[in-house]
PDB file of N, CA and C in Angstrom:
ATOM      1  N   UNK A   1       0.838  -1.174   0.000  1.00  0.00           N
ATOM      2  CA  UNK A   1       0.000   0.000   0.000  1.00  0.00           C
ATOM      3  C   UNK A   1       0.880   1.233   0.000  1.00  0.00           C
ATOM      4  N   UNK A   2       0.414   2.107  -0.595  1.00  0.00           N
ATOM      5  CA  UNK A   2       1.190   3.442  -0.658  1.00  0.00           C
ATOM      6  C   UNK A   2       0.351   4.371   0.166  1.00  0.00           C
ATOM      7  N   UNK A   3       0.304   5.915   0.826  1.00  0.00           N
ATOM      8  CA  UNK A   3      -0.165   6.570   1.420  1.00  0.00           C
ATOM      9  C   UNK A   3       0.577   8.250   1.399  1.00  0.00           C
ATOM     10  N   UNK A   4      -0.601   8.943   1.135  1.00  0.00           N
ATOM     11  CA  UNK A   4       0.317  10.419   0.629  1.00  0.00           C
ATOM     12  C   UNK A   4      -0.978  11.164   0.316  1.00  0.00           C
ATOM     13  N   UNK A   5      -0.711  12.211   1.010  1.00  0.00           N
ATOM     14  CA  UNK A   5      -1.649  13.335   1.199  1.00  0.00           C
ATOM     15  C   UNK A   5      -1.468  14.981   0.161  1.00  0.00           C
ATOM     16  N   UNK A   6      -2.179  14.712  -0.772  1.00  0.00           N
ATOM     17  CA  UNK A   6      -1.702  15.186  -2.042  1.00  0.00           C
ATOM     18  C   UNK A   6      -0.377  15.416  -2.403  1.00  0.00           C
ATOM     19  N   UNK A   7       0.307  16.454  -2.232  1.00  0.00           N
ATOM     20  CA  UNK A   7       1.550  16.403  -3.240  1.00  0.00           C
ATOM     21  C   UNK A   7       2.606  16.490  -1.764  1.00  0.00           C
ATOM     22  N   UNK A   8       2.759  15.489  -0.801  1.00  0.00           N
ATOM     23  CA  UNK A   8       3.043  15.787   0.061  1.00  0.00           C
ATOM     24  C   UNK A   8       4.263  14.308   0.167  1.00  0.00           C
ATOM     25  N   UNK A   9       4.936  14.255   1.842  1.00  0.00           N
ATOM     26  CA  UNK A   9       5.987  13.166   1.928  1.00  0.00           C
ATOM     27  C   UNK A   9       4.990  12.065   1.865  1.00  0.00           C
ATOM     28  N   UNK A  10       5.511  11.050   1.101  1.00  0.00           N
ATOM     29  CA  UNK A  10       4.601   9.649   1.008  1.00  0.00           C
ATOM     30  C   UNK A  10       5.168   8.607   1.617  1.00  0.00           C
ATOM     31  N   UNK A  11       4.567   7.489   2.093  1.00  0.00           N
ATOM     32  CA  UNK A  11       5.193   6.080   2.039  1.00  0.00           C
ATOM     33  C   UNK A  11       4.669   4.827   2.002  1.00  0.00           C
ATOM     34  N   UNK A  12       4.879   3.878   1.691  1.00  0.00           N
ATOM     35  CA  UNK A  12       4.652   2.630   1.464  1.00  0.00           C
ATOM     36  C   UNK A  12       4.765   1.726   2.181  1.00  0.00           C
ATOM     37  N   UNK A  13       4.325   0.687   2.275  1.00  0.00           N
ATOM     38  CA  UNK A  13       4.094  -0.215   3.152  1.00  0.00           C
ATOM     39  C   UNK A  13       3.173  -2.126   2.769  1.00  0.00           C
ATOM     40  N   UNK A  14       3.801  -3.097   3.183  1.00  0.00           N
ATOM     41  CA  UNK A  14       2.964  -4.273   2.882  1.00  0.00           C
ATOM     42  C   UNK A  14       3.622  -5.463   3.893  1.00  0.00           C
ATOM     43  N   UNK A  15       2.802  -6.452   3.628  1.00  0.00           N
ATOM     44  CA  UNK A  15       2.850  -7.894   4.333  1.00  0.00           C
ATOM     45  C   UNK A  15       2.991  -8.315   2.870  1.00  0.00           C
ATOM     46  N   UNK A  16       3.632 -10.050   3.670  1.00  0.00           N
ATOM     47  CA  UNK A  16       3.497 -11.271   2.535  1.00  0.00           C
ATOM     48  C   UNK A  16       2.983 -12.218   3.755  1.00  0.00           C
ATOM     49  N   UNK A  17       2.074 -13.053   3.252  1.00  0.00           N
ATOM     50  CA  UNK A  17       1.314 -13.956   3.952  1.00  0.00           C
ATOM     51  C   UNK A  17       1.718 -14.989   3.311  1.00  0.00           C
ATOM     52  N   UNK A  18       1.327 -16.041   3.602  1.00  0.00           N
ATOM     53  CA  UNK A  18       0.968 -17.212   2.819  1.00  0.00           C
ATOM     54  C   UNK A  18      -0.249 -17.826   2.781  1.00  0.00           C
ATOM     55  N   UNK A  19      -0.769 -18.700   2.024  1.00  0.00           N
ATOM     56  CA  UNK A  19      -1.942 -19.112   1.694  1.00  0.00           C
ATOM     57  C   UNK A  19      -3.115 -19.606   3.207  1.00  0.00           C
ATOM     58  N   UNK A  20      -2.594 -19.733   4.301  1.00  0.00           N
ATOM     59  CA  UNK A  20      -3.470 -19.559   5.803  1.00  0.00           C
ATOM     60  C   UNK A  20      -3.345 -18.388   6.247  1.00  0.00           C
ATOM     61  N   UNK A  21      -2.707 -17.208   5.650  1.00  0.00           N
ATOM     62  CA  UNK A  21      -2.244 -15.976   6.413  1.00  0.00           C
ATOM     63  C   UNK A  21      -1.684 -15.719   7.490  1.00  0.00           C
ATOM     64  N   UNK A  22       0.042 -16.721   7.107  1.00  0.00           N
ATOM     65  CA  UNK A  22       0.465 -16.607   8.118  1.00  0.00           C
ATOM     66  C   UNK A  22       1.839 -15.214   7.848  1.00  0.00           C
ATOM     67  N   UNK A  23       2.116 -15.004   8.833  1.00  0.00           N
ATOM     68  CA  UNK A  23       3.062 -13.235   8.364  1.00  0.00           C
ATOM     69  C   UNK A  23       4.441 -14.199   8.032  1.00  0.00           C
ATOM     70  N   UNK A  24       4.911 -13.717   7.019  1.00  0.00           N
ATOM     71  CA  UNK A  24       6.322 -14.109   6.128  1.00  0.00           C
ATOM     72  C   UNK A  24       7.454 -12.982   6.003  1.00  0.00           C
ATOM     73  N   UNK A  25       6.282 -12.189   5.856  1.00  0.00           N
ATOM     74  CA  UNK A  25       7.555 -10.536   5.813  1.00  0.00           C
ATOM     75  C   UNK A  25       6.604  -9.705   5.901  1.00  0.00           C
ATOM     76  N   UNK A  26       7.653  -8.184   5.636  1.00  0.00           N
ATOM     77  CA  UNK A  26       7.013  -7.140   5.486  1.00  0.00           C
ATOM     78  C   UNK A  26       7.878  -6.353   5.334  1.00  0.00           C
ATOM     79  N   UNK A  27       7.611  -5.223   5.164  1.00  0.00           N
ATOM     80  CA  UNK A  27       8.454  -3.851   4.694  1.00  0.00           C
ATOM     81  C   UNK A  27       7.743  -2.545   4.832  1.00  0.00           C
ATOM     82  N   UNK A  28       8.411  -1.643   5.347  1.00  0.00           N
ATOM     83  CA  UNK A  28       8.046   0.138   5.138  1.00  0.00           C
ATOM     84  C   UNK A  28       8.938   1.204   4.628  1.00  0.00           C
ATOM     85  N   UNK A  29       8.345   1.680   3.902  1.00  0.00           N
ATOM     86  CA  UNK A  29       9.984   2.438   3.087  1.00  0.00           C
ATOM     87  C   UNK A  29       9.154   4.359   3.362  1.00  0.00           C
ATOM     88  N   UNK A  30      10.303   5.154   3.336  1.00  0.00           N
ATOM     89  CA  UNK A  30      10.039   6.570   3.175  1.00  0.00           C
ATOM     90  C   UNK A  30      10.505   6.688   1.867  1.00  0.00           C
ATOM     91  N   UNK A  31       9.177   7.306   0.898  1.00  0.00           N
ATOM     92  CA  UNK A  31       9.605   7.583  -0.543  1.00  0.00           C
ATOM     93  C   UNK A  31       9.843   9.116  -0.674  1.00  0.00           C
ATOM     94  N   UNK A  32       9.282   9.795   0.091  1.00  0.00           N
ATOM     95  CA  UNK A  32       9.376  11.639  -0.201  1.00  0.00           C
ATOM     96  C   UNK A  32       8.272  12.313  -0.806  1.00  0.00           C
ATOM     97  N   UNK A  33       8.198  13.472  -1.346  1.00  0.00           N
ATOM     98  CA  UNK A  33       6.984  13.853  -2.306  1.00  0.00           C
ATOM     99  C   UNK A  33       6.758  13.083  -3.264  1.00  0.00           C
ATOM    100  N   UNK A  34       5.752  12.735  -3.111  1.00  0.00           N
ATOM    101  CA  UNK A  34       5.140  12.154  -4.697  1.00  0.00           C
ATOM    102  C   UNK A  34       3.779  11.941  -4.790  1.00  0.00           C
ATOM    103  N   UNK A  35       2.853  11.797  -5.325  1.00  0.00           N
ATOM    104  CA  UNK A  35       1.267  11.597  -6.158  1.00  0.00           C
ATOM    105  C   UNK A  35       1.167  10.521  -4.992  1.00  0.00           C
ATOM    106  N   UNK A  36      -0.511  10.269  -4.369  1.00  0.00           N
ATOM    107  CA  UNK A  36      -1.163   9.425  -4.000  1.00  0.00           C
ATOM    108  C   UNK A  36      -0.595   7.371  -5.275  1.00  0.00           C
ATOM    109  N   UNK A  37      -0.901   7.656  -6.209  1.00  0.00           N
ATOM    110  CA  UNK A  37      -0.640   7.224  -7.528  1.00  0.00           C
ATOM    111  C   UNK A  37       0.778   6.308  -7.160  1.00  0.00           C
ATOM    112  N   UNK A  38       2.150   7.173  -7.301  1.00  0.00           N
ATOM    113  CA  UNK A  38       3.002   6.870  -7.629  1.00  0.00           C
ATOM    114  C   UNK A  38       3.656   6.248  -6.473  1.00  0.00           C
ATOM    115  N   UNK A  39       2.904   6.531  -5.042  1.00  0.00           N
ATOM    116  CA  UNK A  39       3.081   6.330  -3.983  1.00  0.00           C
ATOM    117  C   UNK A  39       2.829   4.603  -4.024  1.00  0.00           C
ATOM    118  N   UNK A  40       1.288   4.464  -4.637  1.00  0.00           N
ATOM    119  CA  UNK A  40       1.268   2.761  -4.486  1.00  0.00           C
ATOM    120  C   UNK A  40       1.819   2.348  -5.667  1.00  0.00           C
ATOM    121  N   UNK A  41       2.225   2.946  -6.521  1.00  0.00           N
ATOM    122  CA  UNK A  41       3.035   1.738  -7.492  1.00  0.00           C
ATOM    123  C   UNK A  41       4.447   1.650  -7.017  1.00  0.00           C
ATOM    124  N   UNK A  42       5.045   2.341  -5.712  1.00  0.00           N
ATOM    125  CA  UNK A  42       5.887   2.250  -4.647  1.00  0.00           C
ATOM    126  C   UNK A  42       6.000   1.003  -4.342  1.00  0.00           C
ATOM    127  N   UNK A  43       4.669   1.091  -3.338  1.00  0.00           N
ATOM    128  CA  UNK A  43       4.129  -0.037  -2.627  1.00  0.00           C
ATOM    129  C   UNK A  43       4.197  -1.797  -3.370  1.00  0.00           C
ATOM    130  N   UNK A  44       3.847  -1.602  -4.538  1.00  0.00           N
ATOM    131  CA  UNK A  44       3.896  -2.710  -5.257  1.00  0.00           C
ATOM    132  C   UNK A  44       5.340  -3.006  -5.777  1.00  0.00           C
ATOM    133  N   UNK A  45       5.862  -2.312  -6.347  1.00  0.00           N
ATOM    134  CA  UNK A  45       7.265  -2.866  -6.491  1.00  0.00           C
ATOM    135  C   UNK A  45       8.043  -3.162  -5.017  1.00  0.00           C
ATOM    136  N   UNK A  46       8.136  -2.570  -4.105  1.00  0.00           N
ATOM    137  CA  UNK A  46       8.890  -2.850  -3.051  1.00  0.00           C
ATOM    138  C   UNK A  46       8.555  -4.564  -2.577  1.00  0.00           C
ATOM    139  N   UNK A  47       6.681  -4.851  -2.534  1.00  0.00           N
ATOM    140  CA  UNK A  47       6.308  -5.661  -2.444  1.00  0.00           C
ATOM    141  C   UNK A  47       7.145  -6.764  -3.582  1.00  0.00           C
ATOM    142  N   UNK A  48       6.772  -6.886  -4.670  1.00  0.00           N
ATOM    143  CA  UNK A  48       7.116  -7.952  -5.390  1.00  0.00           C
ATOM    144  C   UNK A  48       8.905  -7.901  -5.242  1.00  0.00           C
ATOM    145  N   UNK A  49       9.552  -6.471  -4.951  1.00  0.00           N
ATOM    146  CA  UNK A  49      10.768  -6.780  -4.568  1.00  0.00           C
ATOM    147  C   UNK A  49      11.113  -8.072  -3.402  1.00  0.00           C
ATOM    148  N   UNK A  50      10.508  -8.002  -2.353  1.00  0.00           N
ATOM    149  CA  UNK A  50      10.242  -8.686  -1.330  1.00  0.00           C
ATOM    150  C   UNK A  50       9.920  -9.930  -1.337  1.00  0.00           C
ATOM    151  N   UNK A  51       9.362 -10.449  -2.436  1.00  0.00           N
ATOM    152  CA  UNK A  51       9.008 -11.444  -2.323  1.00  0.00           C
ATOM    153  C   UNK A  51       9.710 -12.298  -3.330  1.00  0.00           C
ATOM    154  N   UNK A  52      10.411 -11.702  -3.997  1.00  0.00           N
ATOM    155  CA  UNK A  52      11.511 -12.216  -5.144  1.00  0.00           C
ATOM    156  C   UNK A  52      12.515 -12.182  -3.894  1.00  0.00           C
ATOM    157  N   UNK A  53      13.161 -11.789  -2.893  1.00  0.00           N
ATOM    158  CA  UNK A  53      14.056 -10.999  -2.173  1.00  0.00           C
ATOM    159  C   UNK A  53      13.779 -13.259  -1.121  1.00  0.00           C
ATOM    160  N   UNK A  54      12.581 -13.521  -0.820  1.00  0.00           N
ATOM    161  CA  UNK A  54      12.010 -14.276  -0.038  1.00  0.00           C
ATOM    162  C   UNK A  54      11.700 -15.619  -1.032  1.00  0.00           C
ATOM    163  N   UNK A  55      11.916 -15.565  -2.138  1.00  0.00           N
ATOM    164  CA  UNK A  55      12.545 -16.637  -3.500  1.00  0.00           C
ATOM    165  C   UNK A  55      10.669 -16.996  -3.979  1.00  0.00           C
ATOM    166  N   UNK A  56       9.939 -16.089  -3.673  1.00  0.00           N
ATOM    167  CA  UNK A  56       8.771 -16.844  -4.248  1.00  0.00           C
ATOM    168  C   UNK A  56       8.914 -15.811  -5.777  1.00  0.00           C
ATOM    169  N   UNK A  57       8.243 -16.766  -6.770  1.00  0.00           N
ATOM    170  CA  UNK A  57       8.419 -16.743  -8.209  1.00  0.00           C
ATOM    171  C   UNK A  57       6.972 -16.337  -8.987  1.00  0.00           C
ATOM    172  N   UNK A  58       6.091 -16.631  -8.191  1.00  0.00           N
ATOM    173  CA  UNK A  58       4.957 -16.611  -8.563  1.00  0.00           C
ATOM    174  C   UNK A  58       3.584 -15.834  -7.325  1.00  0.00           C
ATOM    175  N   UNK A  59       3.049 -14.459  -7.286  1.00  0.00           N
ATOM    176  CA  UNK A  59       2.559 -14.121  -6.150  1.00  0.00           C
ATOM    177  C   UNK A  59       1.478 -14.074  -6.732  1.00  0.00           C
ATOM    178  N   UNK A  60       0.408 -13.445  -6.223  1.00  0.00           N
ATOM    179  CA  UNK A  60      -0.704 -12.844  -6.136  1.00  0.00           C
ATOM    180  C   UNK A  60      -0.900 -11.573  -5.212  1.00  0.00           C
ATOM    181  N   UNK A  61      -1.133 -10.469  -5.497  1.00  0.00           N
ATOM    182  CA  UNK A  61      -1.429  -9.470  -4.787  1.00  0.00           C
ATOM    183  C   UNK A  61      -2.420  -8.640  -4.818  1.00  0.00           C
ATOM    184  N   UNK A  62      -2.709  -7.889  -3.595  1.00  0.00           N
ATOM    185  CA  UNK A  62      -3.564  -7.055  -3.746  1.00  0.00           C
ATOM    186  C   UNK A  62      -3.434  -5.598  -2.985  1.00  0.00           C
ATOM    187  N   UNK A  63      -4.271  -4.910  -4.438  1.00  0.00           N
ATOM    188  CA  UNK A  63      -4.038  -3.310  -4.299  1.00  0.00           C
ATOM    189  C   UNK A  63      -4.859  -2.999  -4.360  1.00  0.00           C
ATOM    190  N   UNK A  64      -5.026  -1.556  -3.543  1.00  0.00           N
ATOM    191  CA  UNK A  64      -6.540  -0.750  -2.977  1.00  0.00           C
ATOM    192  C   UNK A  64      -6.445   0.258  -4.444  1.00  0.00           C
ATOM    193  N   UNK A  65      -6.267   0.429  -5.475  1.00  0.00           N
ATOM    194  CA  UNK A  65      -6.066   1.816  -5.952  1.00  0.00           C
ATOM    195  C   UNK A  65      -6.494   1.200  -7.551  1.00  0.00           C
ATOM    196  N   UNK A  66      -7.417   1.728  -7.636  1.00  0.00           N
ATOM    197  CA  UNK A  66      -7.987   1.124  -8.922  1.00  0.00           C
ATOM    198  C   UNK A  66      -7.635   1.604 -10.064  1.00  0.00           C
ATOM    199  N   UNK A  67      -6.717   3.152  -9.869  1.00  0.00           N
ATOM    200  CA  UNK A  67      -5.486   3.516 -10.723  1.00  0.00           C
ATOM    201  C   UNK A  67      -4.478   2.525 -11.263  1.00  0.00           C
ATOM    202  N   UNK A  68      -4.219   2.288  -9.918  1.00  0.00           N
ATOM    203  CA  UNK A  68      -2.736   1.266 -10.053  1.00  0.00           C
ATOM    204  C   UNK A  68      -2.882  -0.382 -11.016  1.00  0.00           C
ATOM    205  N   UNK A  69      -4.040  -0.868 -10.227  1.00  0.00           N
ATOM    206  CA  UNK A  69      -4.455  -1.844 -11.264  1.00  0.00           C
ATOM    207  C   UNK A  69      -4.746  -1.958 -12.816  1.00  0.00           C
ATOM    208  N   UNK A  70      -5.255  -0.937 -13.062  1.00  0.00           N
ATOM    209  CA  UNK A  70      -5.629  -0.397 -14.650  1.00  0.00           C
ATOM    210  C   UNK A  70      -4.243  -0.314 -14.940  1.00  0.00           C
ATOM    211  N   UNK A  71      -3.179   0.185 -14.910  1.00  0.00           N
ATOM    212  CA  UNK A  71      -2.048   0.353 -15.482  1.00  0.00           C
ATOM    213  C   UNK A  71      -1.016  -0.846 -15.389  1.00  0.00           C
ATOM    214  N   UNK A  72      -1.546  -1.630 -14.361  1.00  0.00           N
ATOM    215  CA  UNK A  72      -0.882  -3.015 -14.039  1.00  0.00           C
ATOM    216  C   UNK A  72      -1.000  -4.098 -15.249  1.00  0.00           C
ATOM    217  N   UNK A  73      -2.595  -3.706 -15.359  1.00  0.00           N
ATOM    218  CA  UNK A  73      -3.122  -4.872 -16.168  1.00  0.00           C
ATOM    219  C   UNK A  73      -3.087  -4.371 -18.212  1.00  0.00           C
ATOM    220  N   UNK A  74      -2.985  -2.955 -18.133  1.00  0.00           N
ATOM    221  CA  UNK A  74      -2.902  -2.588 -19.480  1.00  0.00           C
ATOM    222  C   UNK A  74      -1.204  -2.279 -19.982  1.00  0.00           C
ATOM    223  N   UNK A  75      -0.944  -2.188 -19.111  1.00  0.00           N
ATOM    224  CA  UNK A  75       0.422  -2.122 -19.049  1.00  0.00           C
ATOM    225  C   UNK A  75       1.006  -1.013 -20.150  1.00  0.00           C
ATOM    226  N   UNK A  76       0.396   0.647 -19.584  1.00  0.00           N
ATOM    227  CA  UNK A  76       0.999   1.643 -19.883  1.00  0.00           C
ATOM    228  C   UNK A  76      -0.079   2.233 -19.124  1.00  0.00           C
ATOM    229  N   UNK A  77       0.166   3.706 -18.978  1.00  0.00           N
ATOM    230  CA  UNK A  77      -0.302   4.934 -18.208  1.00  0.00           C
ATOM    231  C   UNK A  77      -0.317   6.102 -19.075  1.00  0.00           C
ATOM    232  N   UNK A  78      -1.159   6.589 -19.375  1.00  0.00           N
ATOM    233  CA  UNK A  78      -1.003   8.284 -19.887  1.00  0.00           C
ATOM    234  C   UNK A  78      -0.449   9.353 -18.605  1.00  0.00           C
ATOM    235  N   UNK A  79      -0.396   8.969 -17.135  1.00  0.00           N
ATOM    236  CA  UNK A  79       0.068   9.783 -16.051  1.00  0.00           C
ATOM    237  C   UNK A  79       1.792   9.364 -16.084  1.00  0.00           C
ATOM    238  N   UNK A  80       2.517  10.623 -16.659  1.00  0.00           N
ATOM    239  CA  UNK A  80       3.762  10.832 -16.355  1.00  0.00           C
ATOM    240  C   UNK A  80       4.412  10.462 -15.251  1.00  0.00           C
ATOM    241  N   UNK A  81       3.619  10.713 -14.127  1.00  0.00           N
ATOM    242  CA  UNK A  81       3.966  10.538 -12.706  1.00  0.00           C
ATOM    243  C   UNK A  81       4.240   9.070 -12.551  1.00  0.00           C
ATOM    244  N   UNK A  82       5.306   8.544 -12.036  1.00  0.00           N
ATOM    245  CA  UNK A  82       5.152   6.907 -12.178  1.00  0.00           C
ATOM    246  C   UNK A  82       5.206   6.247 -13.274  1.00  0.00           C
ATOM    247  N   UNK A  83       5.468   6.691 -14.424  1.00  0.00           N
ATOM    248  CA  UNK A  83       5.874   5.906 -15.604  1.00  0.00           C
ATOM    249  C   UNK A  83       7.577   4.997 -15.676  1.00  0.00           C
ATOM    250  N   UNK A  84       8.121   5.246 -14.921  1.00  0.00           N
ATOM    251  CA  UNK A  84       9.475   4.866 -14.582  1.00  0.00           C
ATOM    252  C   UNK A  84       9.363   3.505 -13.606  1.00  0.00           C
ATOM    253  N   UNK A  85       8.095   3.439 -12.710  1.00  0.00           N
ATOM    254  CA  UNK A  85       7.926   2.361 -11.710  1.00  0.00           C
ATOM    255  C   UNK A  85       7.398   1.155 -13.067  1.00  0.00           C
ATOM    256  N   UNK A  86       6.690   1.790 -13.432  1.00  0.00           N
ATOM    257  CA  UNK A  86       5.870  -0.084 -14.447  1.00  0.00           C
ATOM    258  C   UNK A  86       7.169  -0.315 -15.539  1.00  0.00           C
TER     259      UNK A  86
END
């Protein structure tokens, strides 16, 4: 998850569970100014960093930001902001 109060300091944050939800990891990072937006596509790379980092090859995740997904799944963005994260 990413978190950022308009154009303000942001940061990111997630768990890795496993399939009973048991806690495996986690991570919190300080990213600085940036977009609500660019904040969770933060969140998601740090995540799949993490879990490549923890040798799994294959995840499933989930994101609150129905921005982030649309650009996940189409795989481009017309928002400048965060074009460097996908």
């Amino acid at each position: 998850d990413g978190a950022c109060k308009g154009m303000a300091t942001a940061g990111c944050g997630g768990i890795i569970r496993d399939s009973r939800g048991v806690w495996l990891g986690g991570f919190a990072k300080h990213i600085g100014i940036c977009s609500a937006f660019t904040a969770e596509l933060w969140g998601v790379l740090e995540g799949l960093r993490l879990a490549w980092r923890l040798g799994f090859r294959a995840v499933e995740f989930d994101v609150d930001s129905t921005s982030v997904v649309k650009v996940i799944k189409d795989g481009a963005s017309s928002n400048v902001m965060g074009i460097s994260l996908l």
